[in-house]
Protein backbone atom coordinates (compact mmCIF):
# COMPACT_ATOMS: atom_id res chain seq x y z
CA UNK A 1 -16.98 9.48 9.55
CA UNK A 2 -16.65 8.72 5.66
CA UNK A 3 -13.39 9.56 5.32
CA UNK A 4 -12.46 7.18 7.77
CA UNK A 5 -14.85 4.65 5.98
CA UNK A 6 -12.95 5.73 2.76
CA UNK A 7 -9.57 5.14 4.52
CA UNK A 8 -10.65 2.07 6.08
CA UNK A 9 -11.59 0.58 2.31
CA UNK A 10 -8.58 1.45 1.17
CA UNK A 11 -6.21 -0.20 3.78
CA UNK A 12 -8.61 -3.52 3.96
CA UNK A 13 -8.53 -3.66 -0.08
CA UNK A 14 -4.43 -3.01 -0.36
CA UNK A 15 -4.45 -6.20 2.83
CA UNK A 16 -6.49 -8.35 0.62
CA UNK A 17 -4.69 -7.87 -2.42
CA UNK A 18 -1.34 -7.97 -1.09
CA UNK A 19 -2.39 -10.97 0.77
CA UNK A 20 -3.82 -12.99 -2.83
CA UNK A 21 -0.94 -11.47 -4.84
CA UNK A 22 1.94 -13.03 -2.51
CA UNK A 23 -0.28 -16.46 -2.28
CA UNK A 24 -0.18 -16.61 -5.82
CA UNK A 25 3.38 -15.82 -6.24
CA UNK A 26 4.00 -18.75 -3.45
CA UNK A 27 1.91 -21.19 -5.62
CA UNK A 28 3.02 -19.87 -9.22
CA UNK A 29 6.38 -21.11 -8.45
CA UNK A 30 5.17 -24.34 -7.72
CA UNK A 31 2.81 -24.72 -10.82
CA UNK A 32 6.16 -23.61 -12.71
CA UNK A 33 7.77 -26.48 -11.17
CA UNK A 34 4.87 -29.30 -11.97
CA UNK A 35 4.76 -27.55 -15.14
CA UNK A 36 7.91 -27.73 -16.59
CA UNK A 37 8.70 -30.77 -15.05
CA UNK A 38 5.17 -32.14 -17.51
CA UNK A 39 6.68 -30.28 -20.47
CA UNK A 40 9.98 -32.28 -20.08
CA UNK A 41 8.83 -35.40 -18.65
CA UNK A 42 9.92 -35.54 -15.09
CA UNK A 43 7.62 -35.14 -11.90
CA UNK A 44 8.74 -31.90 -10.31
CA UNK A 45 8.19 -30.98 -6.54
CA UNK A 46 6.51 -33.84 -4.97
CA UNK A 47 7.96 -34.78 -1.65
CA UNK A 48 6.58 -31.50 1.28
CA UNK A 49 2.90 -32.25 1.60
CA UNK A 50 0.29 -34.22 -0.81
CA UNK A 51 1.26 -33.76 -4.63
CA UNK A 52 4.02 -30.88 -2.77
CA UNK A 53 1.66 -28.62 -2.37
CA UNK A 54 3.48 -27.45 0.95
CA UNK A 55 6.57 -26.90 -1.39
CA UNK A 56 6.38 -22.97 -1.18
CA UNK A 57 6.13 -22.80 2.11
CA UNK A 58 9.18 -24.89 3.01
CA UNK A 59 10.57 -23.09 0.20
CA UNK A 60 9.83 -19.67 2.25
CA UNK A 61 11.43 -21.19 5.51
CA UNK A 62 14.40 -22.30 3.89
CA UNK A 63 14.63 -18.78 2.72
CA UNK A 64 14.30 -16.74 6.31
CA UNK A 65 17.23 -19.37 7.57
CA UNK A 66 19.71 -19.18 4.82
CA UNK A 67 22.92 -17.68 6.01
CA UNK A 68 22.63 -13.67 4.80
CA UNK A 69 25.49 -12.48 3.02
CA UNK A 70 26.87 -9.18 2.22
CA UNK A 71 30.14 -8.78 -0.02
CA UNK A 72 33.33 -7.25 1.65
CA UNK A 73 33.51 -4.95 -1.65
CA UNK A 74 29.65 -4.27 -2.04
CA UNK A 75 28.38 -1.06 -1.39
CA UNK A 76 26.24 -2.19 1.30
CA UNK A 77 23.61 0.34 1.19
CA UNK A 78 22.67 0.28 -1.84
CA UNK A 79 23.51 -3.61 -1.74
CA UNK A 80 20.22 -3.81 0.96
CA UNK A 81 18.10 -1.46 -0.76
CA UNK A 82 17.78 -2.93 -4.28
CA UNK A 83 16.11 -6.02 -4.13
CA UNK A 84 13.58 -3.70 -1.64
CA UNK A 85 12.87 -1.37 -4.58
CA UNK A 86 12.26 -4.24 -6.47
CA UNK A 87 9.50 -5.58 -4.13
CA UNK A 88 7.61 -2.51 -3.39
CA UNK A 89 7.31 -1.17 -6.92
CA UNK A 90 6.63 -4.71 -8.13
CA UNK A 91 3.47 -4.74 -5.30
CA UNK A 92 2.63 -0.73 -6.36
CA UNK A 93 1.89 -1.80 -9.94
CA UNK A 94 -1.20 -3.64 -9.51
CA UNK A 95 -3.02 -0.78 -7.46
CA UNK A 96 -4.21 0.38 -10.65
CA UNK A 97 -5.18 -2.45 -12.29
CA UNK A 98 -9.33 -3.65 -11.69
CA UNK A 99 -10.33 -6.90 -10.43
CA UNK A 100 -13.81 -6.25 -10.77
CA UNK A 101 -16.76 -4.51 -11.43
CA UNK A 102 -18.55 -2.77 -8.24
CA UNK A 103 -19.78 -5.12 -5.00
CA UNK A 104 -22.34 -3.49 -2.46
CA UNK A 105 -21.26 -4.33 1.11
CA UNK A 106 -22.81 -2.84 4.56
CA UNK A 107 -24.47 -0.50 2.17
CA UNK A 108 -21.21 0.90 0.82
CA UNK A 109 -20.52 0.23 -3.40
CA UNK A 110 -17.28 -0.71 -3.55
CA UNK A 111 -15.08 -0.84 -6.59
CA UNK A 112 -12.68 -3.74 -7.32
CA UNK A 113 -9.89 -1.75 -7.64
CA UNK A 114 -6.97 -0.04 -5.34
CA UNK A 115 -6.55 3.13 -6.87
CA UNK A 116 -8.78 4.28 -10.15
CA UNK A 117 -6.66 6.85 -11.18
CA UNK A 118 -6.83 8.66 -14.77
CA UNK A 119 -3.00 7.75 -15.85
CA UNK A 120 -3.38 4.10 -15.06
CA UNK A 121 -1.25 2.78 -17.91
CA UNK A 122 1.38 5.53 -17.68
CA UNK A 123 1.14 4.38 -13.67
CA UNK A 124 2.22 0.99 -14.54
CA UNK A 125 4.92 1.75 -16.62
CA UNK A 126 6.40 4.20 -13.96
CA UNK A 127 6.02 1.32 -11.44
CA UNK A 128 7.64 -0.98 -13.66
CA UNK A 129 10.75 1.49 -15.09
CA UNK A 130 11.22 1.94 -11.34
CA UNK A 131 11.28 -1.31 -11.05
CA UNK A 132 14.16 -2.29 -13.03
CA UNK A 133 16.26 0.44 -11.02
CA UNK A 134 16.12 -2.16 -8.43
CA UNK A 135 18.25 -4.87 -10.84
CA UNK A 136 20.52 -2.15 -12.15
CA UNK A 137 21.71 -1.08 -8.84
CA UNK A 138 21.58 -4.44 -7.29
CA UNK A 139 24.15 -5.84 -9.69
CA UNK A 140 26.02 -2.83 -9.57
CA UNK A 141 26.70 -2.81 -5.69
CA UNK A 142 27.74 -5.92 -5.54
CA UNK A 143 31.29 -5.50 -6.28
CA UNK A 144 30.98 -8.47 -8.65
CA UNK A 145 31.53 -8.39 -12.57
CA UNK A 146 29.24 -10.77 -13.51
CA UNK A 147 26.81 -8.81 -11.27
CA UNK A 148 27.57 -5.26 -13.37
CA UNK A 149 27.09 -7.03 -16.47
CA UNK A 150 24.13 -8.40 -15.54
CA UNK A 151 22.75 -5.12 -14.67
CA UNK A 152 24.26 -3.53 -17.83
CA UNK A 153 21.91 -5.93 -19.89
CA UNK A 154 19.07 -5.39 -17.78
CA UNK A 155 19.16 -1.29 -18.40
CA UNK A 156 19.85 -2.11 -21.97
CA UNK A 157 16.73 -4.54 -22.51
CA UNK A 158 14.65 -2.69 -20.55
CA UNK A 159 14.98 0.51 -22.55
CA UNK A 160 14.79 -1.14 -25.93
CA UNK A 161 11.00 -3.23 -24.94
CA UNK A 162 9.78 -0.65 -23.10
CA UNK A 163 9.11 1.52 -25.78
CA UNK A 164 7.98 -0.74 -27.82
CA UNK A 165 5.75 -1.46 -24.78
CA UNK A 166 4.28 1.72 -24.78
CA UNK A 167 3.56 2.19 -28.57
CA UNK A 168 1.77 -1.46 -28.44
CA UNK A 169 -0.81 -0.56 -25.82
CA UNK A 170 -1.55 3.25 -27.48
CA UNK A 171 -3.35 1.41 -29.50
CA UNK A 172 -6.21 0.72 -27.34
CA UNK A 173 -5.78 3.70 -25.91
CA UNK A 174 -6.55 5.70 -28.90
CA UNK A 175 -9.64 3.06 -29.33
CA UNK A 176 -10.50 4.14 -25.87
CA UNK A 177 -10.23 7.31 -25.41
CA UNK A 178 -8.54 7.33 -22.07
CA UNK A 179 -5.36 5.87 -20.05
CA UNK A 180 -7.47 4.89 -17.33
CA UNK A 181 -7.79 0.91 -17.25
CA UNK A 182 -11.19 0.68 -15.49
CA UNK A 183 -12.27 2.71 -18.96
CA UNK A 184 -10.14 0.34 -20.91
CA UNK A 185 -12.61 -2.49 -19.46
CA UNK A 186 -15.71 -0.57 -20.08
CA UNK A 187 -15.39 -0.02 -23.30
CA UNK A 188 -14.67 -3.99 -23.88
CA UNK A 189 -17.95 -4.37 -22.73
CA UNK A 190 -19.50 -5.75 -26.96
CA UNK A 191 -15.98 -6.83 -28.32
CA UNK A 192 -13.00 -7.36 -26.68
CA UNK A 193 -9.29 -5.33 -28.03
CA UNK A 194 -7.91 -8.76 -29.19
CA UNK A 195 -10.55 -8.68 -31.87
CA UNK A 196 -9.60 -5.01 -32.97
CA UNK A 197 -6.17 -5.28 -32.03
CA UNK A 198 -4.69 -8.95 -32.48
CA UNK A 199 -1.11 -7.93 -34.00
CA UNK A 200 -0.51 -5.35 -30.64
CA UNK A 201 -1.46 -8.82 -29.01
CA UNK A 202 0.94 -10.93 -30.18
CA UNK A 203 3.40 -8.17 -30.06
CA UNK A 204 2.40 -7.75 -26.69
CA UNK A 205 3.56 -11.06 -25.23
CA UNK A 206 6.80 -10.83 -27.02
CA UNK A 207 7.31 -7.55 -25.14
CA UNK A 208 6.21 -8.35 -22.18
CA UNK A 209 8.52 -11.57 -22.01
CA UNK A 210 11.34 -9.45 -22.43
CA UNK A 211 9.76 -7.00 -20.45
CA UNK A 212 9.81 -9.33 -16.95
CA UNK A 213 13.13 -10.95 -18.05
CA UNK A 214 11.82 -14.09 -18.50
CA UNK A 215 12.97 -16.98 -21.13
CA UNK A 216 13.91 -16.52 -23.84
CA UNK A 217 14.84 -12.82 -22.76
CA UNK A 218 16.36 -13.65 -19.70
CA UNK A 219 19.62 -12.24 -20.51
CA UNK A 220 19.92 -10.45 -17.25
CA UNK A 221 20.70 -13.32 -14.83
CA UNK A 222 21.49 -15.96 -17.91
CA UNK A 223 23.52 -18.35 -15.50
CA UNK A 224 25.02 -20.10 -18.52
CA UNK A 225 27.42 -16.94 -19.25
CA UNK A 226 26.40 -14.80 -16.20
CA UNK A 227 26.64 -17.47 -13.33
CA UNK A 228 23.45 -16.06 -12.45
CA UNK A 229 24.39 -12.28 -13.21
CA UNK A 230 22.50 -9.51 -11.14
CA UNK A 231 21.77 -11.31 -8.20
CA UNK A 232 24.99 -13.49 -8.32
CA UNK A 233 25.66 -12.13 -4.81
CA UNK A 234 22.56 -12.38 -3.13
CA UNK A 235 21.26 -14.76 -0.65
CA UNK A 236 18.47 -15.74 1.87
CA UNK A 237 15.52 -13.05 2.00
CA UNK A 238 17.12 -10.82 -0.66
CA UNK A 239 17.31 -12.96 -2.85
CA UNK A 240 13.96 -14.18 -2.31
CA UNK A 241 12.56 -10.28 -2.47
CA UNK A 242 13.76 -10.22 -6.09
CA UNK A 243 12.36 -13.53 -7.08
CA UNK A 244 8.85 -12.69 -5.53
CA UNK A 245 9.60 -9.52 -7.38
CA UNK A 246 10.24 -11.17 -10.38
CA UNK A 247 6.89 -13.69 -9.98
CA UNK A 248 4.48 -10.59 -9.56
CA UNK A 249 6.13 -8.77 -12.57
CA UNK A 250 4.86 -11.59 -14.51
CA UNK A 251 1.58 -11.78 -12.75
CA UNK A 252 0.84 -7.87 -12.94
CA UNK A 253 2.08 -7.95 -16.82
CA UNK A 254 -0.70 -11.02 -17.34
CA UNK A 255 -3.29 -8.98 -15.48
CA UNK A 256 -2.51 -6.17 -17.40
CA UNK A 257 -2.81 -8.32 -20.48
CA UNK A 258 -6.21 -9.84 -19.52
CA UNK A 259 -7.59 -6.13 -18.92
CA UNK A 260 -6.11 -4.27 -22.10
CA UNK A 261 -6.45 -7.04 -24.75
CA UNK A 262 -9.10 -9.88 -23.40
CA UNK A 263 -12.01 -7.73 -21.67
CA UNK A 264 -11.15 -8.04 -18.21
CA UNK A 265 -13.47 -9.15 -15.88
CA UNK A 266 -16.04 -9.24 -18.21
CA UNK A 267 -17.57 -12.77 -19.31
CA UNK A 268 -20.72 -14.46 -19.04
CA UNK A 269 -22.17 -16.41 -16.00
CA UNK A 270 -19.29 -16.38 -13.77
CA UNK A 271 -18.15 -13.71 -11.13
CA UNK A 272 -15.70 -11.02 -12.61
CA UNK A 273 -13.16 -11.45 -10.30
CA UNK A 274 -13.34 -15.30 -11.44
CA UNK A 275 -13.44 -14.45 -15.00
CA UNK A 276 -10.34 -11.87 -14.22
CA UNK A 277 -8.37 -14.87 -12.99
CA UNK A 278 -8.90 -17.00 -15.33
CA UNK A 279 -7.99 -14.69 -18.35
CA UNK A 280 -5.01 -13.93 -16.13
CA UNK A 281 -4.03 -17.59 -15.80
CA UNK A 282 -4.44 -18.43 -19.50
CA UNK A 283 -1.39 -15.66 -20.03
CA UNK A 284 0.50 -17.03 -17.27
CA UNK A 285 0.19 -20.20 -18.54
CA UNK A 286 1.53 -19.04 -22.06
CA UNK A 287 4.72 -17.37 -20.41
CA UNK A 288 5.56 -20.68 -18.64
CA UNK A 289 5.35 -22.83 -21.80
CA UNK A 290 7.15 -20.33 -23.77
CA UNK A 291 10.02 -21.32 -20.86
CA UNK A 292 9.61 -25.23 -21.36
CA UNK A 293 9.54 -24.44 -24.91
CA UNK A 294 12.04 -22.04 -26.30
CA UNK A 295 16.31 -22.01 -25.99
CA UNK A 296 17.41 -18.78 -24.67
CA UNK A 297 18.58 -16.31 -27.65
CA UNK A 298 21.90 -14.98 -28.07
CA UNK A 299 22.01 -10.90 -26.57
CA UNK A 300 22.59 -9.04 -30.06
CA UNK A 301 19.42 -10.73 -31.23
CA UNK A 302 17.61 -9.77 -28.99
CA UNK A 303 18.51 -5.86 -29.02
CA UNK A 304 18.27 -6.32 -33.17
CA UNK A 305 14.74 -8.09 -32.46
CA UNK A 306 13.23 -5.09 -29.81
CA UNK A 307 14.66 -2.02 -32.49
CA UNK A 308 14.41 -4.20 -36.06
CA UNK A 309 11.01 -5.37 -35.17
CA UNK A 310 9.20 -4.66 -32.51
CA UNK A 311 9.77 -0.74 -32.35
CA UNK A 312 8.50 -0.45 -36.29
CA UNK A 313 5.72 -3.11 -35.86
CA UNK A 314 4.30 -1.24 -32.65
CA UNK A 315 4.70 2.57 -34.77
CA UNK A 316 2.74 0.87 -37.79
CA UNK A 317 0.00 -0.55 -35.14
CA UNK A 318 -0.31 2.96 -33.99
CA UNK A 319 -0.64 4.65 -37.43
CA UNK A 320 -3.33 2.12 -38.88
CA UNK A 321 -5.24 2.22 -35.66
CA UNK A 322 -5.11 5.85 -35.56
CA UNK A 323 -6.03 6.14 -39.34
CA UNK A 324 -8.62 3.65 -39.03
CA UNK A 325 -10.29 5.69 -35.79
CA UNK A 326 -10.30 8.58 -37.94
CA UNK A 327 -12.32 7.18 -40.68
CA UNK A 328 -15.17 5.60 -38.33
């Protein structure tokens, strides 16, 4: 009878989360939308319910009845199956990442978290490499050049942040003591890592833009020279599946910012799954001003910026906080 209570907490906390995370993609495109349109002095979505807050969902219809088209030359297996990697490994990453501290219910503690597992960083990053396999083979199998460059630039950039993405966050791990994130939290518990560790911050949210593709690393799908590159060939739900795809990236790398760098759930007063969210909003919030705010840079520099600057920075932040670790 406990393992099926076990099994039954695990498929009601993977519905709930699921259910939140593609809510919040819905309404994150929309608070892009009012954003932006704020930042550059327009109104944005305002027409499909009061202040178009029904803009998502008529976005979602719209989606299900656009005409669905394959490409005579695309290899249509493949074609299909990208932008469906994309999705599931985009979900899979946050089933490591904690919510929350522990809740009692009928008797039963249960942990805010999918899957507490003892590689939880090295989880994410697997998630999120397997990720961009998704983009790769998406622009290859479309039969379209624009689409092959596309994914060209995508296996390029991804490789170059990525590692700098890793040497950035070994830094609290070596403060830590341990790759799993629930630990990570724990031992935020006085001081937060941004204190200890506010240059692997900052270098943080430069990698993680480029990480998720997002401006002014969106080199990928840069329309301007791309006509939209990767996903020049895709429409109705598959194109959709790698925009949602593309909208929890960014969510799980702010989450994953929030618990690494800014404590968490932890705060005073409030619930931690409130305090979780609103740590996790403040980074979201960054990424989409950084988009109202900066031009998109030219692809060289941005290959010279992830192995020029990034790569040493992150190695240095590893040997002083290793040194300095040492000496305590």
């Amino acid at each position: 009878m406990e393992r099926f209570y076990d099994l039954l907490e695990i498929v009601i906390k993977n519905g709930v989360v699921v259910s939140c995370l593609m809510l919040l993609v819905a309404y994150l495109t929309l608070v892009e939308r009012k954003l932006l349109g704020y930042f550059q002095g327009r109104l944005g979505p305002d027409r499909v319910g009061a202040w178009g807050l029904l803009q998502p969902i008529a976005d979602g219809i719209k989606s299900f009845l656009k005409e669905d088209i394959i490409p005579a030359g695309a290899d249509k297996a493949v074609f299909v199956a990208a932008p469906i990697i994309s999705f599931v490994t985009a979900l899979s990453m946050f089933a490591v990442i904690p919510f929350g501290d522990r809740i009692t219910l009928f008797g039963r503690e249960i942990r805010l978290v999918i899957a507490d597992v003892d590689i939880g960083i090295l989880y994410v990053f697997a998630m999120g490499t397997l990720g961009e396999y998704g983009i790769v083979l998406g622009g290859w199998a479309s039969g379209n050049k624009y689409g092959l460059w596309g994914a060209l630039r995508a296996a390029a950039q991804m490789i170059s942040y990525e590692v700098a993405l890793g040497l950035i966050l070994i830094g609290a791990v070596v403060l830590t003591g341990s790759l799993r994130l629930t630990d990570i939290v724990d031992a935020q518990q006085d001081v937060w890592f941004v204190v200890y560790q506010p240059f692997a911050f900052l270098l943080y949210l430069v990698a993680g833009l480029a990480e998720i593709n997002r401006i002014p690393f969106d080199m990928p799908e840069s329309e301007s020279e791309l006509a939209s590159g990767f996903n020049i060939e895709y429409s109705s739900m598959k194109f959709a599946l790698f925009m949602i795809a593309e909208y929890t990236h960014l969510i799980t790398v702010a989450a994953l910012t929030a618990t690494v760098f800014l404590g968490g759930w932890r705060g005073p007063l409030l619930p931690g799954p409130v305090w979780f969210f609103l740590k996790m909003s403040a980074v979201g919030f960054f990424f989409i001003w950084v988009r109202g705010t900066l031009p998109r840079m030219r692809y060289d520099h941005i290959m010279k910026l992830g192995w020029k600057v990034l790569f040493p920075l992150a190695l240095l932040n590893v040997v002083v906080t290793a040194l300095v670790a040492a000496l305590r």
